[in-house]
Each structure stands twice: as C-alpha cells, then as structure tokens.
N, C-alpha and C. Protein backbone atom coordinates (compact mmCIF):
# COMPACT_ATOMS: atom_id res chain seq x y z
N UNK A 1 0.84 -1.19 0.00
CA UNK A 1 0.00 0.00 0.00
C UNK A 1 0.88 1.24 0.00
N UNK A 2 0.21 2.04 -0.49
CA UNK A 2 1.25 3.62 -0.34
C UNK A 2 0.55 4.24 1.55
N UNK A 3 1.41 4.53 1.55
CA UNK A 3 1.17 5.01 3.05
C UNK A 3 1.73 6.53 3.39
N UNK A 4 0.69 7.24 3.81
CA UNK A 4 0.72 8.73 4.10
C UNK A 4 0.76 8.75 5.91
N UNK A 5 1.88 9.35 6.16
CA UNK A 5 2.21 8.92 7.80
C UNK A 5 0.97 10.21 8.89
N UNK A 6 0.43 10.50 9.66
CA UNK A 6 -0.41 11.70 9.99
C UNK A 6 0.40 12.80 10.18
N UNK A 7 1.41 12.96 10.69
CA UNK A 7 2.24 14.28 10.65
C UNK A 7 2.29 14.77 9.60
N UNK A 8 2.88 13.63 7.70
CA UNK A 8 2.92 14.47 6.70
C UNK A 8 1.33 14.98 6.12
N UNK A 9 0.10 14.53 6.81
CA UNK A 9 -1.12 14.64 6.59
C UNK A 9 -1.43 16.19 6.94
N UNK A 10 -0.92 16.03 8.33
CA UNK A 10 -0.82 17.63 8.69
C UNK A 10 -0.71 18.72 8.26
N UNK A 11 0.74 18.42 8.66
CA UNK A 11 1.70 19.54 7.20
C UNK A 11 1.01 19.76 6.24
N UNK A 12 0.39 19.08 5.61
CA UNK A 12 -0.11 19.42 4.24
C UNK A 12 -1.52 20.03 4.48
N UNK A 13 -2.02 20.14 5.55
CA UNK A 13 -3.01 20.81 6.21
C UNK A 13 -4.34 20.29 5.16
N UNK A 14 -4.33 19.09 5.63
CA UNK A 14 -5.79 17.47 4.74
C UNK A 14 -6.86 17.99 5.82
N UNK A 15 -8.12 17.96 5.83
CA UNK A 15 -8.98 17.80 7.28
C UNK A 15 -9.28 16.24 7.05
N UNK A 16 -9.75 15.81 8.21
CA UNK A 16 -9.29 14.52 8.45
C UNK A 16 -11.07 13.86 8.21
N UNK A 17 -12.19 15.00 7.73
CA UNK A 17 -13.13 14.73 6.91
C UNK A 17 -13.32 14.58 5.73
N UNK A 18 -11.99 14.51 4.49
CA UNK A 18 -11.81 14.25 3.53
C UNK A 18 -11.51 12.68 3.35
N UNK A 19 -11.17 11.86 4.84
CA UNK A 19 -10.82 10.57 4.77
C UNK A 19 -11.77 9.66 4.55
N UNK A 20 -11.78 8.75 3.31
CA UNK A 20 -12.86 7.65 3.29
C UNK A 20 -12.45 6.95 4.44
N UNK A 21 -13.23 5.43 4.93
CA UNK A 21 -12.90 4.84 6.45
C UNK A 21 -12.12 2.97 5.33
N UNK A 22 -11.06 3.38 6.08
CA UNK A 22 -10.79 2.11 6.04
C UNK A 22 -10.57 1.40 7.66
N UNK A 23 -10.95 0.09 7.63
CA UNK A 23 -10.93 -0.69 9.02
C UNK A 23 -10.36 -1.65 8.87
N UNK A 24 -9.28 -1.78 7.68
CA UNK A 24 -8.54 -3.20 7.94
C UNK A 24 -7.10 -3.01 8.78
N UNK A 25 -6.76 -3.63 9.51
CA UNK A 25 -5.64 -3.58 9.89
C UNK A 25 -4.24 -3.62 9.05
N UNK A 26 -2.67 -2.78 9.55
CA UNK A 26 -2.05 -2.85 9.20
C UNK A 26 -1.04 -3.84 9.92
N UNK A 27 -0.41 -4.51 9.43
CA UNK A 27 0.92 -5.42 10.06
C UNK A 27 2.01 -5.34 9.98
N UNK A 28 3.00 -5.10 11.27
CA UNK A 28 4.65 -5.00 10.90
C UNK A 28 5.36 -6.35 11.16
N UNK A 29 6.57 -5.85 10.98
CA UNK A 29 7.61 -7.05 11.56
C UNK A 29 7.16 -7.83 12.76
N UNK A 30 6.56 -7.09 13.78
CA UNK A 30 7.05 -7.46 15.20
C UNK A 30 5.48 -8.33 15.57
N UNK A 31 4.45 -7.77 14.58
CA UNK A 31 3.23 -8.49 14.30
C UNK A 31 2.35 -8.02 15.22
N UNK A 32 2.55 -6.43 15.57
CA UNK A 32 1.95 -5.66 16.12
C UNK A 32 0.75 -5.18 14.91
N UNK A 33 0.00 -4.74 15.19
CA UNK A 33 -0.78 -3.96 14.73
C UNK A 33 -1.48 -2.49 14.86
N UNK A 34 -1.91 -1.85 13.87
CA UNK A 34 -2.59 -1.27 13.79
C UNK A 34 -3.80 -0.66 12.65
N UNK A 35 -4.63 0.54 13.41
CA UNK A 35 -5.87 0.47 12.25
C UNK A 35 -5.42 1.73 11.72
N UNK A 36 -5.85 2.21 10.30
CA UNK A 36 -5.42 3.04 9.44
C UNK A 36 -6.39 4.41 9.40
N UNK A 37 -6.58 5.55 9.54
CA UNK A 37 -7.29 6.37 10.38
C UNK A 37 -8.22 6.57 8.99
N UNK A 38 -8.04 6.06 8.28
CA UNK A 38 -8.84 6.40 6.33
C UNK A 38 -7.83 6.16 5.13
N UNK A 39 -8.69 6.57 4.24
CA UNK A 39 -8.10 6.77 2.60
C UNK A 39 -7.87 8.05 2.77
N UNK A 40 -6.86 8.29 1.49
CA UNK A 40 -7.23 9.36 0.69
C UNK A 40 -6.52 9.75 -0.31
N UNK A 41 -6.78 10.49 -1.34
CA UNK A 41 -6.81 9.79 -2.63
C UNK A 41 -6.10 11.66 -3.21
N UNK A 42 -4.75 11.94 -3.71
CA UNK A 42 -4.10 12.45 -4.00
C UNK A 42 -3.26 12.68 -4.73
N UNK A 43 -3.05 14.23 -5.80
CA UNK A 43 -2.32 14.17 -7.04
C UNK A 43 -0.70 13.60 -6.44
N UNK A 44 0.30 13.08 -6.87
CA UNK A 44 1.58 12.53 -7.12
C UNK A 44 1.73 13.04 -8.16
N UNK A 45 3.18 14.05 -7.99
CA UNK A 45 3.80 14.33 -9.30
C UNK A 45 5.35 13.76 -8.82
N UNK A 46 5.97 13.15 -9.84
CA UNK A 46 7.25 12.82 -9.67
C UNK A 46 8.21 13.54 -10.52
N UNK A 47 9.22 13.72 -10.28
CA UNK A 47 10.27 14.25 -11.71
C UNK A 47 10.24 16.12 -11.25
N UNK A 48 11.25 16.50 -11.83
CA UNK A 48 11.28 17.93 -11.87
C UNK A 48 11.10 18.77 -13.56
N UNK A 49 11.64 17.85 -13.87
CA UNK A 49 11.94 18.62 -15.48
C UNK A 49 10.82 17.63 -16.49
N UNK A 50 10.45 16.41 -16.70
CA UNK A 50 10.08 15.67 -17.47
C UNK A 50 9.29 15.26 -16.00
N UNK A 51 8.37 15.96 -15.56
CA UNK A 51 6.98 15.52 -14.60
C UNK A 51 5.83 14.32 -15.15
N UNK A 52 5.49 14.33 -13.90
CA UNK A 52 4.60 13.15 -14.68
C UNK A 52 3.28 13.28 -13.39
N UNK A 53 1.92 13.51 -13.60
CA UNK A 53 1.27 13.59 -11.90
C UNK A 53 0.17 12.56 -12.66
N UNK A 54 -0.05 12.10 -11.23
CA UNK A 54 -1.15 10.83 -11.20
C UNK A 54 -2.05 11.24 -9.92
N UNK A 55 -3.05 10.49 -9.95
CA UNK A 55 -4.19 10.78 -8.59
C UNK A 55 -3.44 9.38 -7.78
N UNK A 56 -3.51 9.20 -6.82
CA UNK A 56 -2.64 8.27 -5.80
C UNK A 56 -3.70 7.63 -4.92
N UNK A 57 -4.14 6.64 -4.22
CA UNK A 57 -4.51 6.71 -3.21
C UNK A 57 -3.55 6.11 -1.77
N UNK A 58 -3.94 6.58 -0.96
CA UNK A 58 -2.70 6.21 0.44
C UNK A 58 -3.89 6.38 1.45
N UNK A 59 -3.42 5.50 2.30
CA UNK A 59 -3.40 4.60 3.67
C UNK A 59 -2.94 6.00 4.38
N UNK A 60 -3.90 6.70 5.44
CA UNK A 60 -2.82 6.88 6.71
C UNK A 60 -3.13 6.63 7.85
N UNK A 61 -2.13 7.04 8.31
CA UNK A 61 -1.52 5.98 9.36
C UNK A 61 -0.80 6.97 10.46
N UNK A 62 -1.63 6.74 11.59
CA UNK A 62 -1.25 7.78 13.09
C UNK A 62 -0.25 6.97 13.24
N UNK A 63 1.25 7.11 12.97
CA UNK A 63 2.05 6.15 13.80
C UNK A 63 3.38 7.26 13.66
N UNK A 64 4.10 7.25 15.01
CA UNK A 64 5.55 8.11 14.61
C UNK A 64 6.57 7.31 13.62
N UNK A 65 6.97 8.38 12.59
CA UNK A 65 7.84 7.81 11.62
C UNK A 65 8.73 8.94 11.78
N UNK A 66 10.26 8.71 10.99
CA UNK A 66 10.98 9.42 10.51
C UNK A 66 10.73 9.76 9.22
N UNK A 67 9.78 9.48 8.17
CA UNK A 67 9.09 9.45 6.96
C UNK A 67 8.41 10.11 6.89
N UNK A 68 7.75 11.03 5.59
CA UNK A 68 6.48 11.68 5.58
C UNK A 68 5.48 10.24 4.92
N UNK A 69 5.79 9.32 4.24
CA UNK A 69 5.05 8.48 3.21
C UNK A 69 6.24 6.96 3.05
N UNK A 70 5.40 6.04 2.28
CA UNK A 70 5.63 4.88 1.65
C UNK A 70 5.26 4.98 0.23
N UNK A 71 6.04 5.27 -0.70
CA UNK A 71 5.47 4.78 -2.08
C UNK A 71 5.52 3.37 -2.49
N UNK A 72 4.35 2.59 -2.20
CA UNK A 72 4.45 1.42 -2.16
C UNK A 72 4.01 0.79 -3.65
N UNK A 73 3.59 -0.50 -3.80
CA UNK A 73 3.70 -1.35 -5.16
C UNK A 73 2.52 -0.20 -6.41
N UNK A 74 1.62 0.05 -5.47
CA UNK A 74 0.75 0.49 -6.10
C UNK A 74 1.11 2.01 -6.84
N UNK A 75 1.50 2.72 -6.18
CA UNK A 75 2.03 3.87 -6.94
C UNK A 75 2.99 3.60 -8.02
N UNK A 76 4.25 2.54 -7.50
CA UNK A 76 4.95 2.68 -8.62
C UNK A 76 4.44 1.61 -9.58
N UNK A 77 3.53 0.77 -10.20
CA UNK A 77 3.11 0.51 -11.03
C UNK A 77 2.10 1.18 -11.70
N UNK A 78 1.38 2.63 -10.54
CA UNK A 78 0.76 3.82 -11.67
C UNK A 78 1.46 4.45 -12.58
N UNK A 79 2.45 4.63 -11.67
CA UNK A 79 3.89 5.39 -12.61
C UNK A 79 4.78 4.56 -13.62
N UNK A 80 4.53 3.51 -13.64
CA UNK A 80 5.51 2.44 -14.18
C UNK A 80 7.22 2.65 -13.64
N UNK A 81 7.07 2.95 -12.64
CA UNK A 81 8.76 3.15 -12.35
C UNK A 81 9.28 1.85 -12.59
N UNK A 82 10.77 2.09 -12.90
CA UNK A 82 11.96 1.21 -12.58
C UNK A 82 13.04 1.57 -11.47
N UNK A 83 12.73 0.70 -10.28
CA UNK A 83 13.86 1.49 -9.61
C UNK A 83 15.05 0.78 -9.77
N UNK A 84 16.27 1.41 -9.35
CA UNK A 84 17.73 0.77 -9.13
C UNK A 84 18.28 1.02 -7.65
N UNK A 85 17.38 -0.11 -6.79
CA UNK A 85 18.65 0.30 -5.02
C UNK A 85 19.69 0.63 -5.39
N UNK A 86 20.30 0.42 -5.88
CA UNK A 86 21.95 0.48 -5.99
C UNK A 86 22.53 1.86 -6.66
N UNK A 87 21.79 2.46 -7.19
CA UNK A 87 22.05 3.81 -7.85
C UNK A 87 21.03 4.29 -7.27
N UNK A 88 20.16 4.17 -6.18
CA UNK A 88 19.32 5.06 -5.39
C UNK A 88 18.37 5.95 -6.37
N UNK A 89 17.92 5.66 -7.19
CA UNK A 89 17.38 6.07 -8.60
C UNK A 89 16.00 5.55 -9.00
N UNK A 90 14.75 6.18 -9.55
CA UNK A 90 13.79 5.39 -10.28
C UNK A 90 14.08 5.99 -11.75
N UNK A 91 13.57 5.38 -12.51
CA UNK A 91 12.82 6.27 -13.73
C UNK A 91 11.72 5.52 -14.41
N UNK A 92 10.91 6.40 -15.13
CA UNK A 92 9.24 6.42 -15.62
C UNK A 92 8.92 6.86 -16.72
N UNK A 93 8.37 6.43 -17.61
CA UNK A 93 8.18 7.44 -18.98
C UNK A 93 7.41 8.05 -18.34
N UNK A 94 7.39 9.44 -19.16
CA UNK A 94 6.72 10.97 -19.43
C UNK A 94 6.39 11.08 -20.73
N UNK A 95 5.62 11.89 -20.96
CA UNK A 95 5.31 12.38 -22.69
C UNK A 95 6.56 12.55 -23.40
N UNK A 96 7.55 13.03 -22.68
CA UNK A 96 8.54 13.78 -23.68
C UNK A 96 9.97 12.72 -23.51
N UNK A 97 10.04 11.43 -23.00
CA UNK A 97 10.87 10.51 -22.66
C UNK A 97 11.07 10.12 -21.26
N UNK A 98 12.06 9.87 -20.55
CA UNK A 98 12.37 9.27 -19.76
C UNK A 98 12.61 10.26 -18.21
N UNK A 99 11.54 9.89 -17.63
CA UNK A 99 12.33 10.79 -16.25
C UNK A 99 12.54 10.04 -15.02
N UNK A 100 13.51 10.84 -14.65
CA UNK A 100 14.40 10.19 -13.39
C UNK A 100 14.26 11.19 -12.24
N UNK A 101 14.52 10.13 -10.88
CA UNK A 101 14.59 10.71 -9.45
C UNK A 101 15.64 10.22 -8.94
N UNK A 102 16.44 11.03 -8.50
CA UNK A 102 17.74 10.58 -7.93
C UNK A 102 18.13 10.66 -6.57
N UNK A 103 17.96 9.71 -5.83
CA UNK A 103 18.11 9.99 -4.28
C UNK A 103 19.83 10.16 -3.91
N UNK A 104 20.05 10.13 -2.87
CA UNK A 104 21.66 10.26 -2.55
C UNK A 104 22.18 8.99 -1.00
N UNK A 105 23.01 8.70 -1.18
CA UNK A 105 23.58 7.40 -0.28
C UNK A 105 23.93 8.64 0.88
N UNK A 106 23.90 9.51 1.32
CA UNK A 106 24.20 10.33 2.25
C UNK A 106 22.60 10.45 3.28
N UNK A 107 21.92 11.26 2.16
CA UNK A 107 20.74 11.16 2.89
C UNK A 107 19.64 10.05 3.30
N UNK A 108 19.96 9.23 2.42
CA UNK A 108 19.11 7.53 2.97
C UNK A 108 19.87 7.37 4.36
N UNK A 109 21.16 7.57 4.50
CA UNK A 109 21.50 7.25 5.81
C UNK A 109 21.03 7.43 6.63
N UNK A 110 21.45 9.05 6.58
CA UNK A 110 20.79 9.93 7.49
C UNK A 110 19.54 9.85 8.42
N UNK A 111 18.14 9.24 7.52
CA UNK A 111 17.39 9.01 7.26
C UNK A 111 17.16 7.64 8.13
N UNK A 112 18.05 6.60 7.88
CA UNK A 112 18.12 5.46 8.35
C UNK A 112 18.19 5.19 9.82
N UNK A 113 19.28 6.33 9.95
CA UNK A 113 19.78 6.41 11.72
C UNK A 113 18.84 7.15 12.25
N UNK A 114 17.67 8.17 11.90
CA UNK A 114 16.51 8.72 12.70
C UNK A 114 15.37 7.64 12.67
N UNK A 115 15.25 6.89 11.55
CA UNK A 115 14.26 6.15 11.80
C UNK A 115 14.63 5.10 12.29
N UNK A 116 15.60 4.37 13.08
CA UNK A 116 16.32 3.75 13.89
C UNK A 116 16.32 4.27 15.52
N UNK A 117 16.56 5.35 15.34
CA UNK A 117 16.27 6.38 16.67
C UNK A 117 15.09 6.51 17.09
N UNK A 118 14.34 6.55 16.28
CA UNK A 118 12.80 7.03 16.82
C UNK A 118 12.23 5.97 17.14
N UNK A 119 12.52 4.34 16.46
CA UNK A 119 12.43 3.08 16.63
C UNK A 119 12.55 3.52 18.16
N UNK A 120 13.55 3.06 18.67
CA UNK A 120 14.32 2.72 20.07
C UNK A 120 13.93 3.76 20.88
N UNK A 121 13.92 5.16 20.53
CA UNK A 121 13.44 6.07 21.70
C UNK A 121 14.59 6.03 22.43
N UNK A 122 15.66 5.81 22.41
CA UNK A 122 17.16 6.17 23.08
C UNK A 122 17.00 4.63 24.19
N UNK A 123 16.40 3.67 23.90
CA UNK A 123 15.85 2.83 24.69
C UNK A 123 17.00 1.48 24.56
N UNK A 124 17.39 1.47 23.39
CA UNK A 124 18.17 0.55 22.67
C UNK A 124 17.24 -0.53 22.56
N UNK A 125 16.03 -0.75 21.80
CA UNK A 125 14.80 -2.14 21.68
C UNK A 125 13.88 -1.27 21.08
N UNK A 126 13.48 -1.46 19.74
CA UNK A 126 12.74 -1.45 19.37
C UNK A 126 10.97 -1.37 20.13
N UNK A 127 10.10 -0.11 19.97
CA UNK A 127 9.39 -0.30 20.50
C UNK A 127 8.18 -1.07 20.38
N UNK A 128 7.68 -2.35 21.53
CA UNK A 128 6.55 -2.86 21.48
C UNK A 128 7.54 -4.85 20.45
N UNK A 129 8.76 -4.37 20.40
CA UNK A 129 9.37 -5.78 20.24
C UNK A 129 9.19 -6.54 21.31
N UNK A 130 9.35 -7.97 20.77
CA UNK A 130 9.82 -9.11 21.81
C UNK A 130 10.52 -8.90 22.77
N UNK A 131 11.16 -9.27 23.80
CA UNK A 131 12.66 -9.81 24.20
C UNK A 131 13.37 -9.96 23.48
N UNK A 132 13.17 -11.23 22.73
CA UNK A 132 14.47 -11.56 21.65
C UNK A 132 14.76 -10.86 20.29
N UNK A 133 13.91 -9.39 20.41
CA UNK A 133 14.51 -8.91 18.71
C UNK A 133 15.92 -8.30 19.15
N UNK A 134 16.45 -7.81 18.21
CA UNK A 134 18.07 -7.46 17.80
C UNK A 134 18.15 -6.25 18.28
N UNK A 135 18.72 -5.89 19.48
CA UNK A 135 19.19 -4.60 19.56
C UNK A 135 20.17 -3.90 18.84
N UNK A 136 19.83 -2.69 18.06
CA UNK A 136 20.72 -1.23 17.05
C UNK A 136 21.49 -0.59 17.83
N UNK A 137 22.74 -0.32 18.47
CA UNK A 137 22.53 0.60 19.59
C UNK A 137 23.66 1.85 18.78
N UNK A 138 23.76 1.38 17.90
CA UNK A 138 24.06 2.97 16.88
C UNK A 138 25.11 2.16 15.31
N UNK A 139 24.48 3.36 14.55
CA UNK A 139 24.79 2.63 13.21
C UNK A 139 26.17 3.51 12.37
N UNK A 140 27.07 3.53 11.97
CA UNK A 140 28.06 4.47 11.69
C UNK A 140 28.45 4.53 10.25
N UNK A 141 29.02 5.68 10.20
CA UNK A 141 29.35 6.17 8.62
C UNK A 141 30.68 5.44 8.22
N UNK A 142 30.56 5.26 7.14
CA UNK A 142 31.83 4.25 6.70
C UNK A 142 31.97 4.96 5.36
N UNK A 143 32.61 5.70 4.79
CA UNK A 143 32.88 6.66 3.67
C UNK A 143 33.95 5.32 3.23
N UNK A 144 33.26 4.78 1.45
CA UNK A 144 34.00 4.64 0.58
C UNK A 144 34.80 5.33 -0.11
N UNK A 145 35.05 4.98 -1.49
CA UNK A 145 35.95 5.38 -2.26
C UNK A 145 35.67 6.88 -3.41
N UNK A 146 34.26 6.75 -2.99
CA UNK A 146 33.29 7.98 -3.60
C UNK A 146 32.78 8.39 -2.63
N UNK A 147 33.27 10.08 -2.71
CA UNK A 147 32.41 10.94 -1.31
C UNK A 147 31.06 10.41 -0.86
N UNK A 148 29.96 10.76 -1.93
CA UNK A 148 28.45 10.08 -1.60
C UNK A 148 28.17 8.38 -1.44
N UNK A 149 29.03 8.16 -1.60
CA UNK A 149 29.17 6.29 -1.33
C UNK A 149 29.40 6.32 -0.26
N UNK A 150 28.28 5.88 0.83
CA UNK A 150 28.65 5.31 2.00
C UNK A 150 28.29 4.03 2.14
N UNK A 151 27.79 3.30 1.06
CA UNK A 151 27.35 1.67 0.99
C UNK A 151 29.05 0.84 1.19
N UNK A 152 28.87 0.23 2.11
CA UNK A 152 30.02 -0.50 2.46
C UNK A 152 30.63 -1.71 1.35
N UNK A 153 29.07 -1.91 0.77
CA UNK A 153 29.11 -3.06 -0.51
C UNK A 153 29.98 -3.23 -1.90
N UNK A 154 29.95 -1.44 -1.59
CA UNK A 154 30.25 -0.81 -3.33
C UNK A 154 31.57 -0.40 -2.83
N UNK A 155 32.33 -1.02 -3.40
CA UNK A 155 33.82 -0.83 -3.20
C UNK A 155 34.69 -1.06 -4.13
N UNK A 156 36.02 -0.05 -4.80
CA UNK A 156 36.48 -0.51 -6.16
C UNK A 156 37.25 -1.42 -5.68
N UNK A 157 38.02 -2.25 -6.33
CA UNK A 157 38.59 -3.40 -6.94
C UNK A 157 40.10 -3.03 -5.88
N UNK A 158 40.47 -3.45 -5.26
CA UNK A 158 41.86 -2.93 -4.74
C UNK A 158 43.12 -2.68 -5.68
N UNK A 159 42.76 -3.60 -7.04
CA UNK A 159 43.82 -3.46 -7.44
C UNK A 159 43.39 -2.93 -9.37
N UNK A 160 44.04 -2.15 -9.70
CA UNK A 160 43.50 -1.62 -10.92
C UNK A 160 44.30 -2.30 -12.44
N UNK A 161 43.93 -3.57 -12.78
CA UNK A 161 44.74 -4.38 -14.01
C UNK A 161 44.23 -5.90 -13.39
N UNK A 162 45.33 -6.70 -14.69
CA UNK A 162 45.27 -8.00 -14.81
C UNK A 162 46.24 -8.54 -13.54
N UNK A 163 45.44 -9.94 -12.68
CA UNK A 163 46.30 -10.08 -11.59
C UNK A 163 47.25 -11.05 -12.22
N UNK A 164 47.56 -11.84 -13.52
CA UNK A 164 48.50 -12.12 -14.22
C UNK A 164 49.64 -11.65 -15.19
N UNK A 165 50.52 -12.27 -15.49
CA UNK A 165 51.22 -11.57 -16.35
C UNK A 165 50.59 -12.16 -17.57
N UNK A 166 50.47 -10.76 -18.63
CA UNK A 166 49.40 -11.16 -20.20
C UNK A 166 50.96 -10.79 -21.35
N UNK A 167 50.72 -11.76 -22.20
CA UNK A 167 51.32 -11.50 -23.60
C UNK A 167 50.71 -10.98 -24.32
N UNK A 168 50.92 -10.71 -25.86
CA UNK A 168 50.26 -9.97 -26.51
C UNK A 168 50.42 -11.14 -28.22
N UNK A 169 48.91 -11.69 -28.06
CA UNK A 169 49.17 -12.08 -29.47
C UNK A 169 47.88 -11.29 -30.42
N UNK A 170 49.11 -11.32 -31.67
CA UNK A 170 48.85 -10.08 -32.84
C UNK A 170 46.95 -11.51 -33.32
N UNK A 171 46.42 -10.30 -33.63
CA UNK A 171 44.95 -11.04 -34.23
C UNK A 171 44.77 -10.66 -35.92
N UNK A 172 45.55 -9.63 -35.95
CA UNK A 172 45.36 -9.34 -37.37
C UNK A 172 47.04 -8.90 -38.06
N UNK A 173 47.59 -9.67 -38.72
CA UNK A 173 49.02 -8.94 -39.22
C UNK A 173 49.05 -7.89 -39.92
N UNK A 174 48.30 -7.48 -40.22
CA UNK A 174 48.24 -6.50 -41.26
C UNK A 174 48.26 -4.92 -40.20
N UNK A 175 47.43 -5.45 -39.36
CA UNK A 175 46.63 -4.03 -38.50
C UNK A 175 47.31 -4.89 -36.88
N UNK A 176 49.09 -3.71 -36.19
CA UNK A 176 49.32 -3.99 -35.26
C UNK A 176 48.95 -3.76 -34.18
N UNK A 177 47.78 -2.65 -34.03
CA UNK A 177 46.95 -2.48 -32.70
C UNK A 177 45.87 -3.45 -32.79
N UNK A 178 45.48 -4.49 -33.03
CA UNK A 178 44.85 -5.39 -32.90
C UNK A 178 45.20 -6.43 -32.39
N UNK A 179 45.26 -6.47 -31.07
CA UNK A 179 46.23 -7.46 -30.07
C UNK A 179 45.07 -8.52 -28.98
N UNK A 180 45.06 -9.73 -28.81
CA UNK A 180 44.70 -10.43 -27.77
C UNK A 180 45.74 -10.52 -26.43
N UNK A 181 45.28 -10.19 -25.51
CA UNK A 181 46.27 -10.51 -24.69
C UNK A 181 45.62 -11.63 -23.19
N UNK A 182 46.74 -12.84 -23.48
CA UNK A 182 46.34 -13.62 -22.60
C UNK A 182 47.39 -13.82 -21.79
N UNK A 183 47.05 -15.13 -20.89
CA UNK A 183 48.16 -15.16 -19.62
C UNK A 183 49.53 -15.76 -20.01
N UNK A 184 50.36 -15.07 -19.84
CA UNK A 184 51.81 -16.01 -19.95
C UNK A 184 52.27 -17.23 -19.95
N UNK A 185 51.27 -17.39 -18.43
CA UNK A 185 52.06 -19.07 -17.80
C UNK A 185 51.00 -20.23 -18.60
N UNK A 186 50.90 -19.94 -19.89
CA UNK A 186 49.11 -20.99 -19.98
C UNK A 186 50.60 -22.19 -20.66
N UNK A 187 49.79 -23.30 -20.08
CA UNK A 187 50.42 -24.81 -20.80
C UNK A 187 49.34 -24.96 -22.11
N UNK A 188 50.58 -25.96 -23.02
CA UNK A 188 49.79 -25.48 -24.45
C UNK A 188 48.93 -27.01 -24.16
C-alpha cells in the first residue's frame, strides 16, 4: 500500500473529513498492529523537469515515523517506475521521454539512523518488540571510495589491471593495434 504517515497529513493541512474509512488492519515485523485512520486519494507528481502527476490513493496511518510516506507497489506501477537500489534512482516514462529521481547514499543514511532512533526512543529495543529482537545501539558512517558512497558493498577493486602476467598475441598482421592478450604461464 502507499502510506501517508499523519504528521505528513498535517503539514499538508488534509482535514481529516476528507478521509474515506478504512478498518482493515495494518501489520509490521514485530506483528503488532494497527488500524489506518482512512483513505485518501491524491495528485503525485514525480520528476522535476520531465513531470509526470497521477491521482494516488494512500493509507494513513497515526504512527511516529521518521518518513512523511511509503510509495508502495501500487504507486509505482501507476507510474511504471523502474527502480535501481543500488544507484538510489527510479525512472518512468513521461510524454517527452524518460524521467528520473535521484536519491543520494548520504541522505538515505541519514534518514536510516533517525528512523532507527525514533524506533528505540534512546531505549536501545525497538518499541513494542519481543525480548528476543536485535538490539541497534548505533549505526556508523563508513565513507568509501566515492564521497556520496557510503554503501560498504560498493567498493572498487583494490587493485587496478590483470592479476596475471598477459602476452600480446597479434589477431590481425596486417593491423598492429589489434592485439589479444592472454596469460603467460598458460600450458599449451
């Protein structure tokens, strides 16, 4: 579901008599629950330059987040997005081609460690967990090899070439920049 959190409901100053009633429950991890205070049903524009707006509908939801929203399955198959985790990126056709949203590995963090915080309440446990869930008790910056790369995953190659020694056999005699190069030590 797309999910509109009540604080960003606020902010946006919704009256809370515009909400159709939904009464199904929502479910997390911890298999807590809760009920969803209504619908409501709202333009989405994505993109800055090559826009694209759709009518949306979203779930909200009285619950503290570090989030204003969830763009969940349903929005992005209005939009037809493609996302890429890994380049923190969607894109969607528009009338005029292809548009893109580009998030940043800095601010997902950021992002990560408040909604981690607000989790725990400085409590170190998740609130309304078990006993046995996993205590966070702080998450840290690990700067790769690219300023905005803080994914620990994405890391270049330590070493930049072939970890063998390569010969050079000619592929064309005629034309000498046309070279294969394979490993030295190969048995024929």
């Amino acid at each position: 579901m797309n999910i509109l959190f009540q604080q960003a409901f606020e902010r946006i100053q919704l009256d809370e008599v515009d909400l159709k009633p939904a009464s199904f429950p929502l479910y997390d991890f911890t298999r807590d629950h809760l009920i969803p205070k209504g619908m409501i049903v709202l333009p989405v524009t994505l993109g800055e330059t090559n826009e694209v707006m759709k009518v949306t509908e979203f779930l909200v939801v009285d619950c503290p987040s570090a989030f204003n929203g969830i763009l969940g399955r349903p929005l992005l198959w209005n939009f037809k997005v493609i996302t890429s985790m890994y380049h923190l990126k969607i894109k969607f056709p528009t009338s005029t081609g292809i548009g893109e949203v580009q998030g940043s590995q800095r601010e997902s963090h950021n992002w990560c460690i408040r909604a981690v915080q607000m989790a725990c309440k400085g409590k170190g446990k998740p609130m309304g967990a078990p006993e046995h869930a996993m205590t966070i008790n702080r998450i840290e910056l690990r700067l790769g090899p690219a300023e905005n790369n803080i994914d620990p995953c994405i890391q270049e190659c330590p070493h930049n070439g072939p970890v063998e020694d390569l010969s050079k056999v000619s592929v064309d005699e005629s034309e000498s920049t046309r070279v294969l190069r394979i490993e030295s030590n190969l048995n024929s």
